[in-house]
Protein backbone atom coordinates (compact mmCIF):
# COMPACT_ATOMS: atom_id res chain seq x y z
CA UNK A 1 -5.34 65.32 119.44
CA UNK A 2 -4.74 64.28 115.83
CA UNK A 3 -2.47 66.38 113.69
CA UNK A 4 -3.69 67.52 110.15
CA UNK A 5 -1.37 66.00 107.55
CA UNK A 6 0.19 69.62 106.65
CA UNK A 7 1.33 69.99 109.73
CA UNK A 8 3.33 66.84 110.16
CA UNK A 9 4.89 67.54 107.02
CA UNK A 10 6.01 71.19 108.23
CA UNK A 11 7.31 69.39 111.60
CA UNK A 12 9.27 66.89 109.70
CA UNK A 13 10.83 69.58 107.14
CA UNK A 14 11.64 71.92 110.61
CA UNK A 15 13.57 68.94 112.16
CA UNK A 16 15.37 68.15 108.99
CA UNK A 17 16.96 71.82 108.56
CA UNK A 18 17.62 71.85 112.27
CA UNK A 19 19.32 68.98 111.91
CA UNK A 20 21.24 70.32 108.81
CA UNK A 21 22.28 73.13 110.46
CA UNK A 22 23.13 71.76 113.97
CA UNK A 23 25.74 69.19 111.66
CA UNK A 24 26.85 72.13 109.36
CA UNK A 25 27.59 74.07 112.93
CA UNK A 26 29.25 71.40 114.41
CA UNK A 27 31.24 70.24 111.80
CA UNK A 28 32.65 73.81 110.34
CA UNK A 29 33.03 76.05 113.58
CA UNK A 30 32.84 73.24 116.49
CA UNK A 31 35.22 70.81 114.20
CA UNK A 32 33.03 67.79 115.55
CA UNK A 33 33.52 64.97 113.08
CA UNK A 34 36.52 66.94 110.91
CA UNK A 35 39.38 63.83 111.90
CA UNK A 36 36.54 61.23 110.62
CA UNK A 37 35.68 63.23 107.25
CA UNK A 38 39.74 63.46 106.24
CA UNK A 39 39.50 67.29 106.43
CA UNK A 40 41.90 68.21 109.33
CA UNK A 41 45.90 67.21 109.65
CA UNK A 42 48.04 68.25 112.64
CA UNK A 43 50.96 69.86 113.31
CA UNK A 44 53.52 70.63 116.66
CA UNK A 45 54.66 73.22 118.05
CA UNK A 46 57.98 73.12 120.54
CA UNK A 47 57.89 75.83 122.72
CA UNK A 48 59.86 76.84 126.02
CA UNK A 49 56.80 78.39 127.44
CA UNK A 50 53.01 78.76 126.85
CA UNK A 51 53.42 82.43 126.56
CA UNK A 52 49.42 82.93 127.20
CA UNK A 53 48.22 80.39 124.29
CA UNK A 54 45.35 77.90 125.58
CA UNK A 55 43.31 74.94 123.61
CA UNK A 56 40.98 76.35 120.79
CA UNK A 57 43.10 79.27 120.33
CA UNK A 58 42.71 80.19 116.38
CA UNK A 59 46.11 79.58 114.49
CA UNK A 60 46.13 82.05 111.52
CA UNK A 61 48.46 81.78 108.37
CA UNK A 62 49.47 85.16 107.46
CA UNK A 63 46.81 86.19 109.14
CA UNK A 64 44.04 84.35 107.71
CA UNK A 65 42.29 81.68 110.26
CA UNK A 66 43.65 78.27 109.56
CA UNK A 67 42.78 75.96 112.66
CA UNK A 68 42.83 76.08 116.15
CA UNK A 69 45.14 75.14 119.03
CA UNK A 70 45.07 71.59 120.34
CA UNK A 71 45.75 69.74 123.57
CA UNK A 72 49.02 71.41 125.02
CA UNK A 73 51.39 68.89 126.62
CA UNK A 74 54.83 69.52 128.71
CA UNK A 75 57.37 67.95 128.12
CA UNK A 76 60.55 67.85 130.01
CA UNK A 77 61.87 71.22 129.60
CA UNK A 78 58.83 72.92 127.60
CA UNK A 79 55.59 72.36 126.28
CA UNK A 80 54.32 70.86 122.80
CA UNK A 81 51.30 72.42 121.01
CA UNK A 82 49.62 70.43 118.86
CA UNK A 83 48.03 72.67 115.82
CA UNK A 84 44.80 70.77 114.02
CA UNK A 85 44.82 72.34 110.97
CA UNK A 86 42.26 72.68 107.55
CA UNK A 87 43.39 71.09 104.37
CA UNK A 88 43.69 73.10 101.46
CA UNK A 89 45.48 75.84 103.52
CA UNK A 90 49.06 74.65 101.61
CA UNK A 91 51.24 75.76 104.52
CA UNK A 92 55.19 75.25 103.62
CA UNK A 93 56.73 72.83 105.97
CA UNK A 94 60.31 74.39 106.17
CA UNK A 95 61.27 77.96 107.05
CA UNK A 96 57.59 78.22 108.79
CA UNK A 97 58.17 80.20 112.00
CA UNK A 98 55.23 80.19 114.93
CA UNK A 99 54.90 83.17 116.69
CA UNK A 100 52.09 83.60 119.68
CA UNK A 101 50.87 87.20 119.40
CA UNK A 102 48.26 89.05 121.30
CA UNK A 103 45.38 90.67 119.65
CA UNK A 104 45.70 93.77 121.85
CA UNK A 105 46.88 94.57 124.72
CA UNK A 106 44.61 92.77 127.06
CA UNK A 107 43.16 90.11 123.87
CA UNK A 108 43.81 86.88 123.46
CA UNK A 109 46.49 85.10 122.55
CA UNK A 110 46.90 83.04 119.35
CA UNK A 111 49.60 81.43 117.04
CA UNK A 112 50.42 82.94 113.83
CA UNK A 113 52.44 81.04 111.07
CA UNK A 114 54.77 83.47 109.32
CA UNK A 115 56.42 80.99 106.08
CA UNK A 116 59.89 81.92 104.70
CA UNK A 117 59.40 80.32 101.14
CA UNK A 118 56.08 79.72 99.00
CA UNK A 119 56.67 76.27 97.70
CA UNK A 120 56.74 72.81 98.77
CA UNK A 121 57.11 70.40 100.84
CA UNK A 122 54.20 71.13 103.15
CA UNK A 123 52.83 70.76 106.05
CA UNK A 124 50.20 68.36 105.57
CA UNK A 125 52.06 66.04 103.48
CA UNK A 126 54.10 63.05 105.11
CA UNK A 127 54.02 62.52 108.76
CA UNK A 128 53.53 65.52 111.23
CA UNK A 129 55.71 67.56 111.49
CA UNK A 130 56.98 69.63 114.42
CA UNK A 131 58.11 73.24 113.88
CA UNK A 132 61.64 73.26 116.01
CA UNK A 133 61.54 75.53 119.08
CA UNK A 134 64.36 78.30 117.41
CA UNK A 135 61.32 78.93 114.87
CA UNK A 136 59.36 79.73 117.57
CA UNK A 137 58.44 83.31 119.22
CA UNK A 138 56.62 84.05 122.65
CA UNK A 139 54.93 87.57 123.50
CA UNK A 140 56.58 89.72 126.23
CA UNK A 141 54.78 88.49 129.50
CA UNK A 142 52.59 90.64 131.55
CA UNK A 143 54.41 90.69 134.75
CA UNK A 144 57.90 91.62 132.70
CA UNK A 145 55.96 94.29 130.77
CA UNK A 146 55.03 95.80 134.22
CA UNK A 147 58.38 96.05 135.57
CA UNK A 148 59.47 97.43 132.85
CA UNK A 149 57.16 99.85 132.84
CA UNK A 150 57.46 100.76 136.43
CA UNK A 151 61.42 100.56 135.95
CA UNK A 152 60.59 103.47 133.03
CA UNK A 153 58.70 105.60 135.47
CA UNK A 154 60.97 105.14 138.56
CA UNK A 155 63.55 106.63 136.09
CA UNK A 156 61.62 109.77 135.82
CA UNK A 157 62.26 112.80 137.83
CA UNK A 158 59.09 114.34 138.66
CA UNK A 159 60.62 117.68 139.00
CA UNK A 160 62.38 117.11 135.44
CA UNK A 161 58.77 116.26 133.95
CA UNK A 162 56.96 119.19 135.79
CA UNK A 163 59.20 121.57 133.74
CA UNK A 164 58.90 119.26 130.36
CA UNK A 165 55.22 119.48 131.32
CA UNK A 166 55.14 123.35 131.60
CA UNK A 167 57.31 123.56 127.89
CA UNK A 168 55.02 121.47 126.47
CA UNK A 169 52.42 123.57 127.77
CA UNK A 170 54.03 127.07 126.54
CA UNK A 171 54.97 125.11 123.14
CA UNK A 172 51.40 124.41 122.46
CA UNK A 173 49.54 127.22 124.22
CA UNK A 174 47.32 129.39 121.29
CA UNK A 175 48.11 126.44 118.50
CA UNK A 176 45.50 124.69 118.54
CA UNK A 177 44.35 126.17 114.90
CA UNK A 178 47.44 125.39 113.54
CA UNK A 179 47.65 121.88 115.05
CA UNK A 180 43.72 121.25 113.50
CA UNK A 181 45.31 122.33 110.47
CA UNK A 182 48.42 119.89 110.56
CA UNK A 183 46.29 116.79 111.50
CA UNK A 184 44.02 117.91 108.43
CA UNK A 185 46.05 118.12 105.92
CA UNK A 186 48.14 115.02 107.21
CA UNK A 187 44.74 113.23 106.97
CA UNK A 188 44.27 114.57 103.14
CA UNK A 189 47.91 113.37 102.81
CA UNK A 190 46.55 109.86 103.65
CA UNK A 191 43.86 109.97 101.74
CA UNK A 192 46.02 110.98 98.77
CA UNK A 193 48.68 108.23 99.58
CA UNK A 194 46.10 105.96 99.81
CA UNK A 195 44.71 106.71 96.36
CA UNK A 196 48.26 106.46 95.29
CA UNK A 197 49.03 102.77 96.49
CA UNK A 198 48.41 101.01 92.98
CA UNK A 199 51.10 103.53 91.32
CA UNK A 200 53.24 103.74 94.31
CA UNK A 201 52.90 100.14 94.56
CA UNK A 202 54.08 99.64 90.65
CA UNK A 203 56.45 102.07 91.44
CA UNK A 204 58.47 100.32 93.94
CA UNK A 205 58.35 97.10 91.86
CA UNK A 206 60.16 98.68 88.83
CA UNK A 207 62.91 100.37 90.90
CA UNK A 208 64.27 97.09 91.10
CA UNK A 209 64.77 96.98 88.02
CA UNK A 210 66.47 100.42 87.73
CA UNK A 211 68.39 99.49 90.36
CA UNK A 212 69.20 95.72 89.30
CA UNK A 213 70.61 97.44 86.01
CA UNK A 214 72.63 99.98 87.93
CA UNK A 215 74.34 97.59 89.77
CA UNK A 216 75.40 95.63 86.48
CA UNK A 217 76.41 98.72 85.15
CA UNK A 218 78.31 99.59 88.29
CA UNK A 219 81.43 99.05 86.60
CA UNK A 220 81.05 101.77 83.64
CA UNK A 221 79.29 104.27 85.56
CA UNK A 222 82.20 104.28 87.76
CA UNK A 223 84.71 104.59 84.95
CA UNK A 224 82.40 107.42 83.16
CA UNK A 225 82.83 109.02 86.86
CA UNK A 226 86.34 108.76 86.51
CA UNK A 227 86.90 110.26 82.91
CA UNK A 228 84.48 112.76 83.97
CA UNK A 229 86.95 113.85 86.73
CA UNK A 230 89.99 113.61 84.24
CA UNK A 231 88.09 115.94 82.07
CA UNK A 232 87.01 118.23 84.30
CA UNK A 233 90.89 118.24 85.86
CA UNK A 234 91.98 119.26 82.55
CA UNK A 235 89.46 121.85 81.79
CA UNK A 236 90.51 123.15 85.71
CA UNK A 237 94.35 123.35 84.34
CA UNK A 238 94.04 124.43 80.56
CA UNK A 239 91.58 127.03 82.28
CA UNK A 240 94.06 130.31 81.32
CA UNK A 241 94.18 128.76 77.39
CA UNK A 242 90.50 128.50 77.41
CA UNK A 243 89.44 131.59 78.62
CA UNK A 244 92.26 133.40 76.19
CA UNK A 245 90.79 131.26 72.90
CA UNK A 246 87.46 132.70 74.06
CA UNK A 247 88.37 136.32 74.34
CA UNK A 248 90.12 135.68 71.01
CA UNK A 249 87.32 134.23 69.51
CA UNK A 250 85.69 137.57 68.40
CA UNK A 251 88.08 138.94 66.63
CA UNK A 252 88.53 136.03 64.63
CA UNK A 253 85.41 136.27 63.73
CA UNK A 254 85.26 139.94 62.98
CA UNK A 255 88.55 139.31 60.53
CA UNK A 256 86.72 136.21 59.09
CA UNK A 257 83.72 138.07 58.07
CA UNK A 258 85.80 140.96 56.73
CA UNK A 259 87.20 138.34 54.55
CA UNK A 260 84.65 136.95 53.37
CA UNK A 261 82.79 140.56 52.54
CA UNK A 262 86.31 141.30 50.39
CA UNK A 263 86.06 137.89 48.29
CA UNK A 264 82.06 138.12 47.72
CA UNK A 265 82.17 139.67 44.61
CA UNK A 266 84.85 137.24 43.11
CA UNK A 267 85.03 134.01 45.18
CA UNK A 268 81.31 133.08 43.82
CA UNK A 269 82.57 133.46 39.98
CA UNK A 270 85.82 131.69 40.93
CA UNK A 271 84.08 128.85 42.69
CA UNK A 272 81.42 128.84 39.70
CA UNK A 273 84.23 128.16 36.88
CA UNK A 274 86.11 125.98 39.17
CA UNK A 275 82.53 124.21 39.16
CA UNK A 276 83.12 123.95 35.39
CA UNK A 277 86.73 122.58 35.32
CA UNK A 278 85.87 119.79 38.35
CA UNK A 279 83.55 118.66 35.66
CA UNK A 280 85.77 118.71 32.60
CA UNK A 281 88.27 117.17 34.75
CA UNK A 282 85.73 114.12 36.13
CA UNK A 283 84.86 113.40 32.58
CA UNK A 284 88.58 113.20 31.51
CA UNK A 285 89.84 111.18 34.49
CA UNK A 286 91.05 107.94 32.05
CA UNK A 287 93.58 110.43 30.20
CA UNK A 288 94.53 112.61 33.20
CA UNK A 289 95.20 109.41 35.30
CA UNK A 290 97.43 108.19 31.89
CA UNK A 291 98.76 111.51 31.75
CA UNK A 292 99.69 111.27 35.24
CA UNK A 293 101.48 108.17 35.16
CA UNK A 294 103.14 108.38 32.18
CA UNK A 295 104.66 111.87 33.30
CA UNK A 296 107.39 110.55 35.81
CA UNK A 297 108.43 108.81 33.54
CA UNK A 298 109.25 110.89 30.78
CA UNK A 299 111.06 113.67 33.15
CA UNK A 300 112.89 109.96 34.50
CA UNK A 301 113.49 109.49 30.69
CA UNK A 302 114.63 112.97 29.88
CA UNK A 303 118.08 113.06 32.23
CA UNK A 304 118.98 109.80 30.48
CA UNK A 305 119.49 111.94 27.16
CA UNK A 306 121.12 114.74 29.27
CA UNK A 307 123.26 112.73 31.91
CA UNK A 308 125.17 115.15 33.34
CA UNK A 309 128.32 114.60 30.88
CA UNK A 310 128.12 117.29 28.34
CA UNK A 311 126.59 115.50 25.99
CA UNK A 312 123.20 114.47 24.43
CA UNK A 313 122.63 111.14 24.14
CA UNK A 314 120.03 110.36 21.42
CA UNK A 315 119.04 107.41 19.32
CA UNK A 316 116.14 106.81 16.82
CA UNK A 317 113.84 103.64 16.83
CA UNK A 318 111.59 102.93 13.64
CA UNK A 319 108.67 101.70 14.77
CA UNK A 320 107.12 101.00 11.32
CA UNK A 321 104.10 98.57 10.61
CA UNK A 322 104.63 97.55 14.58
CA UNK A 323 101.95 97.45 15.13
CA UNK A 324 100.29 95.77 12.34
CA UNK A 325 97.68 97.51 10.87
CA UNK A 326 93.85 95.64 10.37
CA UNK A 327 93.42 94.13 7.01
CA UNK A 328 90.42 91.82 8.33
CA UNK A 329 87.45 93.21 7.52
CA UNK A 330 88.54 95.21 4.33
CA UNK A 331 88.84 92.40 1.69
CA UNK A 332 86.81 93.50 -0.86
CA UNK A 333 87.99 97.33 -0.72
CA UNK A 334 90.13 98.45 -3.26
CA UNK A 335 93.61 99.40 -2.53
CA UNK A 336 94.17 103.84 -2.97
CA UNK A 337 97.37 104.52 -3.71
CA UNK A 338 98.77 107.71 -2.65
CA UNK A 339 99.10 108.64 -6.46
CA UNK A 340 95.77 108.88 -6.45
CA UNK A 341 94.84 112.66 -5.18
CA UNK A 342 90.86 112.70 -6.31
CA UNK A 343 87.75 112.96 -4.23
CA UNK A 344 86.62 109.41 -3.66
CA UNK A 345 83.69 109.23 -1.17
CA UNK A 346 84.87 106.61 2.08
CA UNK A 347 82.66 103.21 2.41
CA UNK A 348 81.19 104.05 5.80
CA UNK A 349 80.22 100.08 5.57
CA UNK A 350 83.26 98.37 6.29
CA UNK A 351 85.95 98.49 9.35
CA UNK A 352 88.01 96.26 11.16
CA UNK A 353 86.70 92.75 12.22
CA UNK A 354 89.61 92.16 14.36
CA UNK A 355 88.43 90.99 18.27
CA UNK A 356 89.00 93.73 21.13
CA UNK A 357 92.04 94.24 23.02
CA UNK A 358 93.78 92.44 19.43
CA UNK A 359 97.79 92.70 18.16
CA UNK A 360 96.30 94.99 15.30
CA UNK A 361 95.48 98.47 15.06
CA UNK A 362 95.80 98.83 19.02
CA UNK A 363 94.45 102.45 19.22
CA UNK A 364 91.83 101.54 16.70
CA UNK A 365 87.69 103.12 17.63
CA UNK A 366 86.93 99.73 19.14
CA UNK A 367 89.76 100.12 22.10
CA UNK A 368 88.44 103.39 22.58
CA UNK A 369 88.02 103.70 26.43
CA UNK A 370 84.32 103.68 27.99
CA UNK A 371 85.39 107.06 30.08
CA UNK A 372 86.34 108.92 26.38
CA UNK A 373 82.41 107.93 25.28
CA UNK A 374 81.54 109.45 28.12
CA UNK A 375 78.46 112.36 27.48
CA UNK A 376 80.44 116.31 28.29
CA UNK A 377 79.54 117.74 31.64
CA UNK A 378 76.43 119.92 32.19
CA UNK A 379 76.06 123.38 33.01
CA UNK A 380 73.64 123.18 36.57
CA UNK A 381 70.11 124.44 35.26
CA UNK A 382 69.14 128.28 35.28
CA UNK A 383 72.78 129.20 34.83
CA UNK A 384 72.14 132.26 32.22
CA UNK A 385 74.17 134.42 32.99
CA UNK A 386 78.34 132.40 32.87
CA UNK A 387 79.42 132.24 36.83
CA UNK A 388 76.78 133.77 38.56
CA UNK A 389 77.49 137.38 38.09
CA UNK A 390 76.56 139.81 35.42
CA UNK A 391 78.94 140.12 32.19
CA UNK A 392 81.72 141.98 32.57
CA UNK A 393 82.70 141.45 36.01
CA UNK A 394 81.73 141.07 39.27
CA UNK A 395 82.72 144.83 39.79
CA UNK A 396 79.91 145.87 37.19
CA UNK A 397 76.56 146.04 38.59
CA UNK A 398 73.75 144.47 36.34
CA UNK A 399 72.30 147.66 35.46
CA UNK A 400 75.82 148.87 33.94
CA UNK A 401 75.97 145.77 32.07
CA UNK A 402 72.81 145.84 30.64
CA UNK A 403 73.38 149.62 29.29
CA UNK A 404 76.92 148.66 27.82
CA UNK A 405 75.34 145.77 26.39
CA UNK A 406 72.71 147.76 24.77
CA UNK A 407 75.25 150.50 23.44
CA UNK A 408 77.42 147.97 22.24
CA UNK A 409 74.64 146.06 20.30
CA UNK A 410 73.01 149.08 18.91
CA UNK A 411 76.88 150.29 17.78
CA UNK A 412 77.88 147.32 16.15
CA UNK A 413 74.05 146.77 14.26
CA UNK A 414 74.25 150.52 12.82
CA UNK A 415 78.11 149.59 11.27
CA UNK A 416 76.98 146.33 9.93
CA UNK A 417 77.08 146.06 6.23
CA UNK A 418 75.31 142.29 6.54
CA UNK A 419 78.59 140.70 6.20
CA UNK A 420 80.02 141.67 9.84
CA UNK A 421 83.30 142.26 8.60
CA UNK A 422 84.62 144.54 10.98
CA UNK A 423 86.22 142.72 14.08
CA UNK A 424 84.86 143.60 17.56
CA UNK A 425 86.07 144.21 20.75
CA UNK A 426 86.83 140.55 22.32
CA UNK A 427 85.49 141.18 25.73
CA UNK A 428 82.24 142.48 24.16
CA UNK A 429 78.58 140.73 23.32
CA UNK A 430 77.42 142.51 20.26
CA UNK A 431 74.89 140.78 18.96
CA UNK A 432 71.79 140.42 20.61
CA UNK A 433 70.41 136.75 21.49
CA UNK A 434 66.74 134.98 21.73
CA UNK A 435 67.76 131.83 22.90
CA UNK A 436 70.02 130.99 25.70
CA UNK A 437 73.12 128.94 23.61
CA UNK A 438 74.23 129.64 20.28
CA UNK A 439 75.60 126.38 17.81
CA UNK A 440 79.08 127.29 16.90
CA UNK A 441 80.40 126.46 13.58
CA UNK A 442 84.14 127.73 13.75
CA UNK A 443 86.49 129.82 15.85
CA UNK A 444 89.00 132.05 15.21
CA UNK A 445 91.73 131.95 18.45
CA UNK A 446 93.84 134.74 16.84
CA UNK A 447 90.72 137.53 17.41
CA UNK A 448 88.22 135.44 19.54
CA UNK A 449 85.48 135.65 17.30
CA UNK A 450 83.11 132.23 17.36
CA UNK A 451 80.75 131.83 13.89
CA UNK A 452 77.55 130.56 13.56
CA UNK A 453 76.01 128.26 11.30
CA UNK A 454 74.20 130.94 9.64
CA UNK A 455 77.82 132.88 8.81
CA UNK A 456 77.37 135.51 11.36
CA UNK A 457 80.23 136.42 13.44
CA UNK A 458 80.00 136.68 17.80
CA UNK A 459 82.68 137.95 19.97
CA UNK A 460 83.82 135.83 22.98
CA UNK A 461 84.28 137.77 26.03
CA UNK A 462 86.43 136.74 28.56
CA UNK A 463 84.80 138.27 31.84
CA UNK A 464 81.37 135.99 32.14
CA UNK A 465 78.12 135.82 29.35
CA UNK A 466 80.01 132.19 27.52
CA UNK A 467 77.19 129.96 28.76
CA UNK A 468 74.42 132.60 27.85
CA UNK A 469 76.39 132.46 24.49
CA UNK A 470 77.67 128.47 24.26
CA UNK A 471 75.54 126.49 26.51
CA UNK A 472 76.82 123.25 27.33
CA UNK A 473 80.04 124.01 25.43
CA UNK A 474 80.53 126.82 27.23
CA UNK A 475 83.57 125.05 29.22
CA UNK A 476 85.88 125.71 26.01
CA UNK A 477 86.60 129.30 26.96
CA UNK A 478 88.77 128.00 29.84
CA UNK A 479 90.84 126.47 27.48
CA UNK A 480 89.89 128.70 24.04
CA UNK A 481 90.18 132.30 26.22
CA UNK A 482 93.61 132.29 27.07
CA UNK A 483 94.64 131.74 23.18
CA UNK A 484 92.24 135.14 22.20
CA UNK A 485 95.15 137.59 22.98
């Protein structure tokens, strides 16, 4: 019979992947021809007994397949198991324990490599190497399991379990509903766990962290635990004080607002014009400091011309032309002798050339201190009406005030002839204002009158209204009031 062509082409291709896949077969589950290809490398295993593990038993590395068991050999007082293993499986060489474990209960046996350390050397570098027989672990063997077992039940009385039996029995008789319900929601509990690894997972991993930085801290959380107990041993013993401060505590307050009801209407006019005179005073501070210094020691000065011995003691020192006065700069002004008593208008041109801080003319405008230049304070904005309280008083309501101001006004304006002669009252405001400051042009301390540039005369009251009246300026009445007497 003579083939077709076809068909001895689909023979040859069916031998050829049989082939293939016999050799594929052989090579990766049978491990015929592994040694002569370079991919296998062995390892031993010293072991006192067998413990159940037989050639071609699978050798996992944490748990993953790995190789298989070898020829076992005896030696003289154990066995060796030689371990062919596959390369690329980087298997540490020291620390590695092998333990032969059972797959269940009546499985196989097998030897599973359980490393202590992830790095190097390993196990199929060098020469073989022989994991050393303390390393080593063996499964419990059958015929010790079953004494022990029938050691367990020997132990038993059976009249001891016939009444645990009938508990159990009165325990779980009618629960059954409540038992479905307790292995249901201990399954949902699972399934919730399990959903939970990743963040339970993460969770654990970070605690070390908390934990690593509690124990460096150990030291100062155990001295914050201490002063914490020193505190709280004090608070324990000052107890009494404590408990008396707080029962005092309201009254204190009740007396404190009380107080501060009482100085309402005056405290805010006080504080306002001591407002005033911490300015005054912070753009004088060159000549108080001076004045300050140079106090001491005039009263020091003063008992030497009263020393105590009856007498004065006095003396006279001419300080004339000391210092010198400046002649640079005035060399083509003519000398005025004091014979000569007419009006001569002053060259505003010329003044002394002399440097700064010079012999001559020491308190001469160009030693004048930066502080004196200084601009005068400012009133705060919106303040029209002195220290924050009507005129007249804190104890005059602004309705009062603005009737006695109107009186007042329309009194003095009827008995003006147009040269306001007649004097007025020196706590008063008389004369009725459009703008909020008034530019003064003279003052009189003897009645307290201010005049304008326009000749009119205004009366200074001494009771609030000087910045509705003065502005900026209004800071002289601390000084100008008390003279208006």
């Amino acid at each position: 019979m003579i083939l077709k062509r076809g068909v001895k082409i689909q023979l040859i291709a069916f031998a050829l992947i049989t082939i293939i896949g016999v050799t594929i077969v052989s090579v990766n589950y049978i491990g015929i021809g592994r040694g002569v290809l370079g991919r296998e490398y062995t390892a031993y295993v010293d072991l006192t007994d067998s413990g159940g593990v037989f050639t071609n038993a699978e050798v996992t590395y944490r748990g993953t397949p790995v190789g298989r068991v070898g020829p076992i050999q005896l030696t003289r007082d154990g066995i060796k198991v030689k371990l062919v293993l596959e390369r690329g499986k980087r298997i540490p060489r020291e620390g590695t324990a092998a333990v032969v474990a059972n797959r269940s209960a009546v499985g196989e046996q097998y030897i599973d490599l359980q490393p202590s350390r992830n790095t190097g050397p390993y196990l199929d570098q060098g020469d073989p190497y022989t994991i050393p027989r303390q390393l080593t672990k063996l499964p419990v063997s059958t015929a010790e399991l079953l004494r022990n077992v029938d050691n367990l039940v020997s132990s038993v009385n059976p009249q001891h379990l016939g009444t645990i039996v009938d508990e159990l029995d009165k325990a779980f008789s009618g629960s059954a509903t409540d038992l479905q319900k307790i292995l249901d929601d201990t399954d949902r509990l699972l399934q919730t766990a399990d959903r939970s690894f990743p963040d339970t997972k993460e969770l654990l991993d970070n605690s070390r962290t908390v934990l690593d930085t509690q124990r460096s801290q150990g030291a100062n959380i155990r001295g914050f635990a201490a002063n914490l107990n020193e505190l709280s041993t004090s608070l324990r013993k000052d107890d009494p004080a404590l408990r008396s401060t707080i029962d005092a505590t309201p009254g204190a307050v009740t007396q404190a607002n009380g107080l501060i009801n009482d100085l309402a209407p005056t405290l805010p006019v006080l504080l306002a014009n001591m407002t005033t005179t911490g300015q005054v005073i912070a753009s004088r501070k060159a000549g108080l400091r001076s004045l300050l210094i140079l106090y001491p020691v005039a009263v020091a000065g003063a008992f030497t011309v009263t020393p105590g011995d009856g007498t004065q003691h006095l003396g006279l020192a001419l300080n004339i032309d000391h210092p010198a006065p400046c002649t640079k700069g005035y060399e083509d002004v003519k000398r005025r002798w004091p014979q000569f008593t007419d009006r001569k208008a002053p060259r505003l041109d010329v003044g002394c050339k002399e440097p700064k801080q010079g012999p001559a003319a020491v308190r001469g405008s160009r030693n004048v201190p930066q502080e004196a230049l200084a601009p005068l304070p400012k009133v705060p904005p919106g303040a029209t009406e002195g220290a924050g309280f009507p005129s007249g008083g804190a104890g005059v309501s602004a309705k009062q005030q603005d009737a006695k101001s109107e009186a007042k006004g329309a009194e003095t304006k009827s008995g003006d002839d147009g040269e306001n002669t007649a004097a007025a009252p020196a706590d008063s405001i008389y004369v009725p204002l459009s703008s909020n400051s008034v530019e003064l042009a003279g003052y009189d301390p003897s009645t307290g009158a201010v005049y304008g540039p326009d000749g009119k005369r205004y009366g200074m009251g001494r009771t609030g209204g000087q910045q509705r009246l003065l502005g900026d300026a209004s800071w002289k009445m601390l000084l100008f009031g008390p003279l208006a007497k």
